[in-house]
C-alpha atoms as a PDB file:
ATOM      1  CA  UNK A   1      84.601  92.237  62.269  1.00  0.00           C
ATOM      2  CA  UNK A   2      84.446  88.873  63.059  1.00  0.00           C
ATOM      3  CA  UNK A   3      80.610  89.262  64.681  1.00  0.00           C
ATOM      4  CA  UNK A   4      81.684  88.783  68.199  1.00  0.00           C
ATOM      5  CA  UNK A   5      79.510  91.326  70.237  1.00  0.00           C
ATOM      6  CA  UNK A   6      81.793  93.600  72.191  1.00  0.00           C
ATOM      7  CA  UNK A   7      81.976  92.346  76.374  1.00  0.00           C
ATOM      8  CA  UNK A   8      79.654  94.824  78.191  1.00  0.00           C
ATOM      9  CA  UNK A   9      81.230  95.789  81.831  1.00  0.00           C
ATOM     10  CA  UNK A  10      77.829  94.446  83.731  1.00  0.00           C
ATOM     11  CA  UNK A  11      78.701  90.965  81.665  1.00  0.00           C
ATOM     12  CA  UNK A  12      82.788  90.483  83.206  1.00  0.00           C
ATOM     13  CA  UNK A  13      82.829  88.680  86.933  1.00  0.00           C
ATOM     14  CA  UNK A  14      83.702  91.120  89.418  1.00  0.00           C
ATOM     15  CA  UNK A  15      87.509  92.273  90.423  1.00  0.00           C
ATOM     16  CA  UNK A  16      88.326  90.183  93.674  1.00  0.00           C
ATOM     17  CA  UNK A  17      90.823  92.080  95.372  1.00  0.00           C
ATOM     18  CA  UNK A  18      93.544  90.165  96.769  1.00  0.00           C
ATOM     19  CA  UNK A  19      94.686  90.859 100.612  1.00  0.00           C
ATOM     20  CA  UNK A  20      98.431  91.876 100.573  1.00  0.00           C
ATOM     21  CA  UNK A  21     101.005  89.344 100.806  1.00  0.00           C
ATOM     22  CA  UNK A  22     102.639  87.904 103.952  1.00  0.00           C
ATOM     23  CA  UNK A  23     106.088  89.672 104.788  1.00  0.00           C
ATOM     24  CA  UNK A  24     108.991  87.570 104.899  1.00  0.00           C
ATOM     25  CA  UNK A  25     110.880  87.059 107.874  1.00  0.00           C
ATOM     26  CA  UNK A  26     113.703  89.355 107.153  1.00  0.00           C
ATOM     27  CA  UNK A  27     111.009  92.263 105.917  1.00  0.00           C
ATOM     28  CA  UNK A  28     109.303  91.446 109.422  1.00  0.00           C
ATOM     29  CA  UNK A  29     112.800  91.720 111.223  1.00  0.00           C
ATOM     30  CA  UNK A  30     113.471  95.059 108.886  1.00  0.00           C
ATOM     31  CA  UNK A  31     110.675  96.355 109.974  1.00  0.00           C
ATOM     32  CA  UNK A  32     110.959  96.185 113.352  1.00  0.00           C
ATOM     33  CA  UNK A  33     114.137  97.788 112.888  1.00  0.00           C
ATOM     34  CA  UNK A  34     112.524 100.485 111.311  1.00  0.00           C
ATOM     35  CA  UNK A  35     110.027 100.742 114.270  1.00  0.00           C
ATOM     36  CA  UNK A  36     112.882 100.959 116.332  1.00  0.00           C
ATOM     37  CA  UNK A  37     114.268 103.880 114.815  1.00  0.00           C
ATOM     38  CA  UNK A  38     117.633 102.734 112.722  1.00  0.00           C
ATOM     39  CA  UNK A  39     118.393 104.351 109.214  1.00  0.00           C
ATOM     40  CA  UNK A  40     118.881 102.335 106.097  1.00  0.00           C
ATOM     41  CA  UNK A  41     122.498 102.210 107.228  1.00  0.00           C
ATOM     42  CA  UNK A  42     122.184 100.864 110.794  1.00  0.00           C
ATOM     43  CA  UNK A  43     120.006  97.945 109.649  1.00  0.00           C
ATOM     44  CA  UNK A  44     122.206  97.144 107.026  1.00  0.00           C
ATOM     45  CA  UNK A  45     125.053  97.044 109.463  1.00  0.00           C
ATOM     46  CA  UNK A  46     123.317  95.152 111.924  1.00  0.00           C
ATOM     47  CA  UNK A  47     122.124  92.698 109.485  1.00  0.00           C
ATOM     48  CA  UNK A  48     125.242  92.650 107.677  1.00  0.00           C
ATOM     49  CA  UNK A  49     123.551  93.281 103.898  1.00  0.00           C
ATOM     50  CA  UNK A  50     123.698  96.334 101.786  1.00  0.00           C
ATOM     51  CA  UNK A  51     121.489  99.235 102.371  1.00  0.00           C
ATOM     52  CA  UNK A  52     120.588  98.744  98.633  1.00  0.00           C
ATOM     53  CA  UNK A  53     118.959  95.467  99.791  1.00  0.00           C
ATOM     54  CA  UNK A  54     117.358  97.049 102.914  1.00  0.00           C
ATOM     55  CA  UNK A  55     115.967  99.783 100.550  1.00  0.00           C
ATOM     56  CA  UNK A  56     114.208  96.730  98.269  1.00  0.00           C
ATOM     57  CA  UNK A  57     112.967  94.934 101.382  1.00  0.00           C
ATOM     58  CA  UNK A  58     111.175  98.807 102.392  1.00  0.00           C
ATOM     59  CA  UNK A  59     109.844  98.891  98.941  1.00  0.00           C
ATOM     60  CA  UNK A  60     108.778  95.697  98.494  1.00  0.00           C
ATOM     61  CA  UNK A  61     106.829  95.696 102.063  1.00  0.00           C
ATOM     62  CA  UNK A  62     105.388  99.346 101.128  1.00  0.00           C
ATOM     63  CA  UNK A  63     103.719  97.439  97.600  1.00  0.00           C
ATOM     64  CA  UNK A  64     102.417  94.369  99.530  1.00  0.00           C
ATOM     65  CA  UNK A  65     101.267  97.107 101.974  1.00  0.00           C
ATOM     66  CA  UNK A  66     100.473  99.470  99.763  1.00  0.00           C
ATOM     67  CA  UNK A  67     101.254 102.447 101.516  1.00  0.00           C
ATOM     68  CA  UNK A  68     103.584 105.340  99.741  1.00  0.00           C
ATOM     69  CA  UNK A  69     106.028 106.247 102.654  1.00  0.00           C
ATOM     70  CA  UNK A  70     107.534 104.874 105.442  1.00  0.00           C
ATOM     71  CA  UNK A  71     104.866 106.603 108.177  1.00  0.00           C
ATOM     72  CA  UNK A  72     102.014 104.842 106.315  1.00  0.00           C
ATOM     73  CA  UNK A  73     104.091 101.600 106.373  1.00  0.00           C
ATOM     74  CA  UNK A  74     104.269 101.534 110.084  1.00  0.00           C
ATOM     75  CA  UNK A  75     100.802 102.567 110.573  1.00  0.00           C
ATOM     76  CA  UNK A  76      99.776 100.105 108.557  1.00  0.00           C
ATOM     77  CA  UNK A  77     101.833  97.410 110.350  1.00  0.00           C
ATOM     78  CA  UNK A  78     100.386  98.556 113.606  1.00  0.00           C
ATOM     79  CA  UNK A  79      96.758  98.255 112.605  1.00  0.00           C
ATOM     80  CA  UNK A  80      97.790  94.620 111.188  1.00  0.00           C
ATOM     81  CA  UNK A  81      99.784  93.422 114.366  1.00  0.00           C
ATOM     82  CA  UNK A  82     102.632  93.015 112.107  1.00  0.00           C
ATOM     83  CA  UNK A  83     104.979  94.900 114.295  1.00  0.00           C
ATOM     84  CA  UNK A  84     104.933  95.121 118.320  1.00  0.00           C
ATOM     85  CA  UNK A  85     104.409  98.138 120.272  1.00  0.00           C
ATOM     86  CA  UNK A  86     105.975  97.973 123.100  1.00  0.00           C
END
């Protein structure tokens, strides 16, 4: 041991939890999709991309959301005005 006294917990600044990042555009346009009912396969279509790359857009807004499942994603966007009800 080098003599360093160990960091005590009480001694550390506290953890400043960061507020989810801004959706894009296109996750913003996805999403309303999704509000509006289409499958992975519709927007895709529509949009003219892969469904692959609508899945990663779904996944990527559920981790800046951080919600688990699609229900929780639109909730979530609700609550935030990130999606209109109409």
């Amino acid at each position: 041991m080098l003599g360093i006294p160990p960091v005590k917990k009480r001694d550390l600044p506290p953890i400043k939890r960061k507020r989810p990042e801004a959706l894009t555009d296109r996750e913003q346009e996805i999403l309303q999709l999704i509000w509006s009912g289409l499958k992975n396969k519709e927007i895709a279509q529509r949009l003219k991309i892969s469904v692959k790359t609508v899945e990663a857009h779904r996944a990527n807004m559920m981790k800046k959301v951080r919600v688990s499942n699609a229900a929780q994603l639109l909730n979530a966007a609700i609550q935030e005005g990130l999606i209109q009800v109409k």
